[in-house]
N, C-alpha and C. Protein backbone atom coordinates (compact mmCIF):
# COMPACT_ATOMS: atom_id res chain seq x y z
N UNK A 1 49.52 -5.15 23.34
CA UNK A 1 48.69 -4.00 23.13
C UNK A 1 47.81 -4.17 21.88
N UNK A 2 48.22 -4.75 20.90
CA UNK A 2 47.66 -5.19 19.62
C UNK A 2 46.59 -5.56 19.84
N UNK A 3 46.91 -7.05 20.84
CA UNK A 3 45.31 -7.66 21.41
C UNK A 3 44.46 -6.99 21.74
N UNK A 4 44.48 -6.52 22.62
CA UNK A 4 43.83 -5.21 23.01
C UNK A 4 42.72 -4.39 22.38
N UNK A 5 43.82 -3.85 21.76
CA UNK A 5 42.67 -2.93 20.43
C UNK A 5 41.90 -4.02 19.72
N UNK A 6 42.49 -5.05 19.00
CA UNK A 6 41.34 -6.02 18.34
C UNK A 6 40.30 -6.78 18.96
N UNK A 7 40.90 -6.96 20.54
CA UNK A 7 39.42 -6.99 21.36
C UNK A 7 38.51 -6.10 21.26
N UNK A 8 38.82 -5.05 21.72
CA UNK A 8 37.76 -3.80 21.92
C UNK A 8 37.04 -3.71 20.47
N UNK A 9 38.16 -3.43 18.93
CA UNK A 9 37.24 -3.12 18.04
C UNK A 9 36.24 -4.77 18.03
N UNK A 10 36.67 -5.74 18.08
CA UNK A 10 35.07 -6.66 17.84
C UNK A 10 33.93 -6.55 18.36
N UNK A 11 34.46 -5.89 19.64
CA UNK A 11 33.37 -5.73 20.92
C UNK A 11 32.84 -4.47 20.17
N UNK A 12 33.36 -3.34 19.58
CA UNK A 12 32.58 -2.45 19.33
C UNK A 12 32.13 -3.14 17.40
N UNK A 13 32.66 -3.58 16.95
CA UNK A 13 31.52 -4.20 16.16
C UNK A 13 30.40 -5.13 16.05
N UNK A 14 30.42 -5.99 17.28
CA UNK A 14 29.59 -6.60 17.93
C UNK A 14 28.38 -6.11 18.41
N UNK A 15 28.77 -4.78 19.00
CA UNK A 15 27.55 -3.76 19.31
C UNK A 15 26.85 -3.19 18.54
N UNK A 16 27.99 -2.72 17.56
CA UNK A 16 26.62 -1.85 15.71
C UNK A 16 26.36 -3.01 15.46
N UNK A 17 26.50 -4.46 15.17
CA UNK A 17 25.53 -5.58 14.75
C UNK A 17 24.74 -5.35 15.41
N UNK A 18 24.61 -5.93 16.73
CA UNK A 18 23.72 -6.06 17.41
C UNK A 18 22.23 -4.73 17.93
N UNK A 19 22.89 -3.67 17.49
CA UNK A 19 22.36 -2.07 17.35
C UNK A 19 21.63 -2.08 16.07
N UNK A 20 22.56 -2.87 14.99
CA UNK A 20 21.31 -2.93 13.84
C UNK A 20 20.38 -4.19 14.01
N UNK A 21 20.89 -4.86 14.01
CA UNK A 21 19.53 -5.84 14.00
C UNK A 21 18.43 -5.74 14.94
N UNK A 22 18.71 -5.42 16.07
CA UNK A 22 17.21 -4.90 16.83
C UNK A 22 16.60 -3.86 16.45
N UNK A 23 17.35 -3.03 16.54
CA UNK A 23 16.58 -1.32 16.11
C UNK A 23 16.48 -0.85 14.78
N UNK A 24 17.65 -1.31 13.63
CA UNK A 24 18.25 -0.71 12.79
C UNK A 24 18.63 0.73 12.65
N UNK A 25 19.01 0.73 11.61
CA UNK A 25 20.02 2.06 11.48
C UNK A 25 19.03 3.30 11.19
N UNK A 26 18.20 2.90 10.71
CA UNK A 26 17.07 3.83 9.88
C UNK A 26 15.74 3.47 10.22
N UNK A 27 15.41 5.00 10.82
CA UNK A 27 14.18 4.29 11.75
C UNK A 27 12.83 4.74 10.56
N UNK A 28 11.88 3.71 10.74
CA UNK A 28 10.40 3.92 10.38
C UNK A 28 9.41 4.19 10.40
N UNK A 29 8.50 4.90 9.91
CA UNK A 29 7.47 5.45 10.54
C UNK A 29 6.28 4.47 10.21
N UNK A 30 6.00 3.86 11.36
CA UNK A 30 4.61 3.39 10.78
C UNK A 30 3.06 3.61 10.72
N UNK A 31 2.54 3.26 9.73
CA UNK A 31 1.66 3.95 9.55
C UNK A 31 0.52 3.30 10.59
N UNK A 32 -0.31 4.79 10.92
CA UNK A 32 -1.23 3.80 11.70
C UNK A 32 -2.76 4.20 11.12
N UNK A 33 -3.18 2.93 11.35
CA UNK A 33 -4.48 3.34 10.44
C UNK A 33 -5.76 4.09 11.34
N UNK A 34 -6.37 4.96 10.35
CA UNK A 34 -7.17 5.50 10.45
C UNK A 34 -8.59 5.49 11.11
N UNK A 35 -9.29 5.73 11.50
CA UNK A 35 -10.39 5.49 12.04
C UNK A 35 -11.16 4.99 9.93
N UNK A 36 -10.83 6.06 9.42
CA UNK A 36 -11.54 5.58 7.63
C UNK A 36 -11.41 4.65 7.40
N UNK A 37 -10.17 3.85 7.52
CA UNK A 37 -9.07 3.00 7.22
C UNK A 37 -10.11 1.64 7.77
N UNK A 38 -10.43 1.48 8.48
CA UNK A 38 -11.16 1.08 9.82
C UNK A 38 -12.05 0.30 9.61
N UNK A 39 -13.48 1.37 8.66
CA UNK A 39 -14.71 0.88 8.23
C UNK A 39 -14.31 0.31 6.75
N UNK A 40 -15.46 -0.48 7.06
CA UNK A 40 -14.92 -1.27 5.59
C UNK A 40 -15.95 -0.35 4.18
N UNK A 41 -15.10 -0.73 3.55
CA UNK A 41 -15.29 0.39 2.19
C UNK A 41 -15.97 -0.23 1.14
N UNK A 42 -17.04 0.55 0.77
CA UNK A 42 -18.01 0.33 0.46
C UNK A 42 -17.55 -0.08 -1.56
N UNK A 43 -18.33 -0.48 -2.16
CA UNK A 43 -17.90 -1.19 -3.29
C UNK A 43 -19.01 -1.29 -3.63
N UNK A 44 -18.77 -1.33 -5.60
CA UNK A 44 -19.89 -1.86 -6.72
C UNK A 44 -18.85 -3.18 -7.45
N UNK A 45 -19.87 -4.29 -7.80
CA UNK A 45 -18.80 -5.16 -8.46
C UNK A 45 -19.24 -4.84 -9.99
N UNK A 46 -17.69 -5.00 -10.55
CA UNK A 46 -18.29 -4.16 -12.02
C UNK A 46 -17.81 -5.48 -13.01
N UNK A 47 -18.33 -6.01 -14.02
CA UNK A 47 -17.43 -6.79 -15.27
C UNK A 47 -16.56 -5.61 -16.06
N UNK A 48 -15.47 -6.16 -16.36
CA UNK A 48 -14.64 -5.42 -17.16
C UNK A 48 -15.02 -5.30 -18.40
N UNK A 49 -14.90 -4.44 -19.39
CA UNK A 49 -15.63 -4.27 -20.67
C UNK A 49 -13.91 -3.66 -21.71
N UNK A 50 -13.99 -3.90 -22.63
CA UNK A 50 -12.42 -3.53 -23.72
C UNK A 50 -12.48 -1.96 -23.19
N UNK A 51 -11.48 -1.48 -22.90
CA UNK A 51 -11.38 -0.18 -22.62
C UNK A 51 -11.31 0.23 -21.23
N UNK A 52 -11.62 -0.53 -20.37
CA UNK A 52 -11.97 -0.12 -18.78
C UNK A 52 -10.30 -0.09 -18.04
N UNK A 53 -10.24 0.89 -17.25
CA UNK A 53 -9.29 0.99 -17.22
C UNK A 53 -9.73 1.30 -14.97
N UNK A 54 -9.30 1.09 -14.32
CA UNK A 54 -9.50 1.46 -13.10
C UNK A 54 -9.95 2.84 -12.30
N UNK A 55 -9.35 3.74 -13.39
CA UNK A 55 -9.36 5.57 -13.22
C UNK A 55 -10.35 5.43 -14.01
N UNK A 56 -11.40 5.13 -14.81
CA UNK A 56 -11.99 5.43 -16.07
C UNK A 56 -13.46 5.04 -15.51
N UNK A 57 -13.27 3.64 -14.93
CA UNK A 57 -14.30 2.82 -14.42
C UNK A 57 -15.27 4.24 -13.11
N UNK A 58 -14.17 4.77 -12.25
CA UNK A 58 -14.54 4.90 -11.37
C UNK A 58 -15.01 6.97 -11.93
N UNK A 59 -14.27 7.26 -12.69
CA UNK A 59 -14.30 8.33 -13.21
C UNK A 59 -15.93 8.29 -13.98
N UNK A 60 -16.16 7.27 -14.50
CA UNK A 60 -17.79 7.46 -14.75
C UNK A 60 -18.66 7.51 -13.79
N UNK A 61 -18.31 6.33 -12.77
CA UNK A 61 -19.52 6.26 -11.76
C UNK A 61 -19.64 7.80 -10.98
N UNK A 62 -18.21 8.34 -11.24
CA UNK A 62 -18.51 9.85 -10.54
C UNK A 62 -18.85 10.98 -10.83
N UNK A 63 -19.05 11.23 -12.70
CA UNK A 63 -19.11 11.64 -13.39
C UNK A 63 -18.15 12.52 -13.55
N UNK A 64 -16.83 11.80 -13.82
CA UNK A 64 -16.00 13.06 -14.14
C UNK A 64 -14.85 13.29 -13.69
N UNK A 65 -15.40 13.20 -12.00
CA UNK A 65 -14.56 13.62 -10.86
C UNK A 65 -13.92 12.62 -10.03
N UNK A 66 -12.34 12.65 -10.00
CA UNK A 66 -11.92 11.58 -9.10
C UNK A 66 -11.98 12.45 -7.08
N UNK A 67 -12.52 11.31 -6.44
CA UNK A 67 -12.98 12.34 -5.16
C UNK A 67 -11.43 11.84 -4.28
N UNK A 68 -10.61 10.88 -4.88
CA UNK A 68 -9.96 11.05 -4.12
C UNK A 68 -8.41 10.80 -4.73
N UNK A 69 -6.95 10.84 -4.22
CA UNK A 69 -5.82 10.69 -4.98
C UNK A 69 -5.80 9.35 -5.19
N UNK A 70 -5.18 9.30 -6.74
CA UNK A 70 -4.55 7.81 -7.35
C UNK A 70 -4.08 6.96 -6.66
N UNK A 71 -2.99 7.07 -5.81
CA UNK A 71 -2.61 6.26 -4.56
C UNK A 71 -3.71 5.54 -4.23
N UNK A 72 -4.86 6.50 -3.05
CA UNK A 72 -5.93 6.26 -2.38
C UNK A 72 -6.80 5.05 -3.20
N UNK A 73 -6.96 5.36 -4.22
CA UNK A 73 -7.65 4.28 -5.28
C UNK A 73 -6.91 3.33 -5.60
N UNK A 74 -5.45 3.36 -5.99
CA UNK A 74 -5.03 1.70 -6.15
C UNK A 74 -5.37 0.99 -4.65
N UNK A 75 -4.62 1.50 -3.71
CA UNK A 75 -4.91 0.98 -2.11
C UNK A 75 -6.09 0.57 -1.70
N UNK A 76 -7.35 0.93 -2.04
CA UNK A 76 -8.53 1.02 -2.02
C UNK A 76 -8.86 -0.41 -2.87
N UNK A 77 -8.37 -0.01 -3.74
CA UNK A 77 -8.80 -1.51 -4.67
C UNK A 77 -8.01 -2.66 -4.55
N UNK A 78 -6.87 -2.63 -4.46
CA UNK A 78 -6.37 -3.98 -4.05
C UNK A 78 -6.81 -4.30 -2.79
N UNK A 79 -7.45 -3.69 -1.56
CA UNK A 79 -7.70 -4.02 -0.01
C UNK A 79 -9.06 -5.06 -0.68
N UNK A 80 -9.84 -4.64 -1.58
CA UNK A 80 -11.30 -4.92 -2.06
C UNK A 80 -10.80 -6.45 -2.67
N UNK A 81 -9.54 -6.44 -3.35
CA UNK A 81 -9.51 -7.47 -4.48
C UNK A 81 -7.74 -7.53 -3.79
N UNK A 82 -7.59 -8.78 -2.86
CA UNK A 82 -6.23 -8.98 -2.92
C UNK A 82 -5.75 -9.77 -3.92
N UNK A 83 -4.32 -9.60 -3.97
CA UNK A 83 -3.31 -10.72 -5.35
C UNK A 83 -3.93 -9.93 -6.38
N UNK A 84 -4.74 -8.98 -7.07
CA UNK A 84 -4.95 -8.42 -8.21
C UNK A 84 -4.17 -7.19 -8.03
N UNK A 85 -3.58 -6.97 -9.85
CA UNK A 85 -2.93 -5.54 -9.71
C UNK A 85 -3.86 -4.75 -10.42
N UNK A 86 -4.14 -3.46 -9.52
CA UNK A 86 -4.75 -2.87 -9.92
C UNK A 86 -4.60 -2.25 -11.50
N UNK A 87 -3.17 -2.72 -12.45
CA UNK A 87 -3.00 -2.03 -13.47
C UNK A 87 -3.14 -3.16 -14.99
N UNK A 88 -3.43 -4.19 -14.42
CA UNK A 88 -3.70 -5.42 -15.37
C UNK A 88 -5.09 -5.75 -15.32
N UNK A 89 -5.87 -5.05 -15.00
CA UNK A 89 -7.58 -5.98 -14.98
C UNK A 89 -7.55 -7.00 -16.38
N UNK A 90 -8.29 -7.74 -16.34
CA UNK A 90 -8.90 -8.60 -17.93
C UNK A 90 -9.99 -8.14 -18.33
N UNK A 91 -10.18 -7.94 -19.18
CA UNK A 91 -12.07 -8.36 -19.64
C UNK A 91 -12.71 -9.35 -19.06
N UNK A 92 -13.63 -9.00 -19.23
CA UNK A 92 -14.36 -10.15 -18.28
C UNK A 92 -14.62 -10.69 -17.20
N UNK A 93 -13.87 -10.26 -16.47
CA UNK A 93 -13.72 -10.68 -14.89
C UNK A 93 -14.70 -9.34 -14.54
N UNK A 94 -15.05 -9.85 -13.14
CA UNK A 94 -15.82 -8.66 -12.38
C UNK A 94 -14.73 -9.14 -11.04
N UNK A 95 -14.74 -7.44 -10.89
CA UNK A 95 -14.06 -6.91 -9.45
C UNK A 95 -14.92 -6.06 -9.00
N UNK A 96 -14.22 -5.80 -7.63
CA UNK A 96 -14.91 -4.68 -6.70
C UNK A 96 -14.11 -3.85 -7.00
N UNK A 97 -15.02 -2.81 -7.25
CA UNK A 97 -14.04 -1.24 -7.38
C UNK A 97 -14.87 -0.30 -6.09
N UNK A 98 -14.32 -0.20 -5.64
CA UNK A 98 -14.53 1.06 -4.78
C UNK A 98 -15.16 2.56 -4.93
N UNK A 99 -16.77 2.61 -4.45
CA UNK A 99 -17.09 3.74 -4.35
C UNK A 99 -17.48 4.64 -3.56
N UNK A 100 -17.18 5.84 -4.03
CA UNK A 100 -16.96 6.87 -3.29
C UNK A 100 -18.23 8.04 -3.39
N UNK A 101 -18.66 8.35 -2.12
CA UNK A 101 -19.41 9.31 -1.93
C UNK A 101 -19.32 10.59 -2.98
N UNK A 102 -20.23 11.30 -3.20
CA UNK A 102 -19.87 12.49 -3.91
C UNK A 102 -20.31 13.53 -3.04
N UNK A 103 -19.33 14.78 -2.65
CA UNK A 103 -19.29 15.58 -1.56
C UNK A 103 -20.52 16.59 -2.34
């Protein structure tokens, strides 16, 4: 009878393996992109100057106003500039920063 049960439980641990690795345990939502997402996004290439900061850069060209959330703008800028983090620029280098319409 022993056997038994230690058959069955492998067989039923055999199954949550096999239940996680295809499906997993925790399901995901993925994102799907946008029709925005889509068109490619329009850009100024800027040189970095002492002080420029990514929010700052783009906060002038708009005078002021960020048109869209922080998120939206790192995402935005690394799609423009891959392997760069949006929170280390250098001096001197020119990147594409991403601009945005003013409503």
């Amino acid at each position: 009878m022993k056997k038994v049960f230690i058959f069955l439980v492998c067989i039923a641990i055999c199954a949550i393996a096999y239940q996680d690795i295809t499906n997993g345990t925790i399901r995901t939502i993925r994102a799907e992109k946008t029709i925005e997402q889509k068109k490619e996004l329009p850009y100024r290439e800027v040189t970095i100057q002492r002080g420029d900061t990514l929010l700052s850069i783009v906060e002038r060209e708009m005078n002021g106003k960020l048109p869209v959330s922080i998120d939206r703008l790192i995402t935005d800028f690394q799609t423009l500039n891959p392997h760069v983090n949006a929170h280390s620029l250098q001096i001197g280098k020119t990147y594409r920063i991403p601009y945005y319409k003013q409503k």
